[in-house]
Protein backbone atom coordinates (compact mmCIF):
# COMPACT_ATOMS: atom_id res chain seq x y z
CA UNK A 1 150.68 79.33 19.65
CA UNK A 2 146.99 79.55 20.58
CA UNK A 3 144.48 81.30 18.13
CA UNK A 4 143.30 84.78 19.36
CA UNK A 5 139.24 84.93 20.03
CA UNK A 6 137.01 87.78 20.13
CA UNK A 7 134.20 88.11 22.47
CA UNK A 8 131.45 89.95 22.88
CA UNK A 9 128.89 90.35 25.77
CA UNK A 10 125.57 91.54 25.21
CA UNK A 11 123.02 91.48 28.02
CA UNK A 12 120.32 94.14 29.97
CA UNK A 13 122.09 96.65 32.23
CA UNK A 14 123.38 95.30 35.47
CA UNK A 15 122.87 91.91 34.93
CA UNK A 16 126.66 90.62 34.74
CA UNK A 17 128.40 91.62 31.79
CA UNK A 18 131.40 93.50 33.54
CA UNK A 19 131.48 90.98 36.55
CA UNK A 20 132.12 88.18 33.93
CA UNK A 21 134.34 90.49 31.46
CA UNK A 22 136.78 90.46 35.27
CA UNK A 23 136.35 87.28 36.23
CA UNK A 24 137.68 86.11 32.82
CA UNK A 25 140.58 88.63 32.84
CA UNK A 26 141.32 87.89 36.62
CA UNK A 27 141.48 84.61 36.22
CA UNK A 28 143.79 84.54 32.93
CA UNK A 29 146.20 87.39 34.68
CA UNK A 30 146.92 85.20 37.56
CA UNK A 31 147.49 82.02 35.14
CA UNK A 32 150.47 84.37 33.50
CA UNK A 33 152.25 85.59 37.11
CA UNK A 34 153.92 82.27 37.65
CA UNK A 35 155.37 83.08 34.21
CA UNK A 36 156.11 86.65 34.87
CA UNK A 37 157.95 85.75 38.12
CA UNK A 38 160.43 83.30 36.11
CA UNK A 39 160.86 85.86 33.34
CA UNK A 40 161.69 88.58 35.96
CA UNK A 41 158.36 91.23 34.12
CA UNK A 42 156.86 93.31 36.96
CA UNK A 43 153.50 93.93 35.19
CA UNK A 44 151.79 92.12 32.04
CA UNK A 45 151.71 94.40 29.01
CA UNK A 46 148.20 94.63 28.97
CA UNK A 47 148.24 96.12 32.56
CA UNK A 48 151.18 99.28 31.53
């Protein structure tokens, strides 16, 4: 079991934070569909 992290994003308006916050979440979603296929989930639980 990995240890759950918090992060936090500070920054000026429009200079990235929510493109980042995505790109992070995109990228761990599609690490976890592989897994989802074999397990037979349609959709994560974080995307109900």
């Amino acid at each position: 079991s990995k240890p759950h992290v918090n992060v936090g994003t500070i920054g000026h308006v429009e200079h990235g934070k929510t493109t980042l916050t995505a790109a992070i979440t995109k990228r761990e979603k599609l690490k976890l569909l592989p897994l989802m296929k074999l397990i037979k989930l349609s959709k994560p639980m974080f995307l109900l």
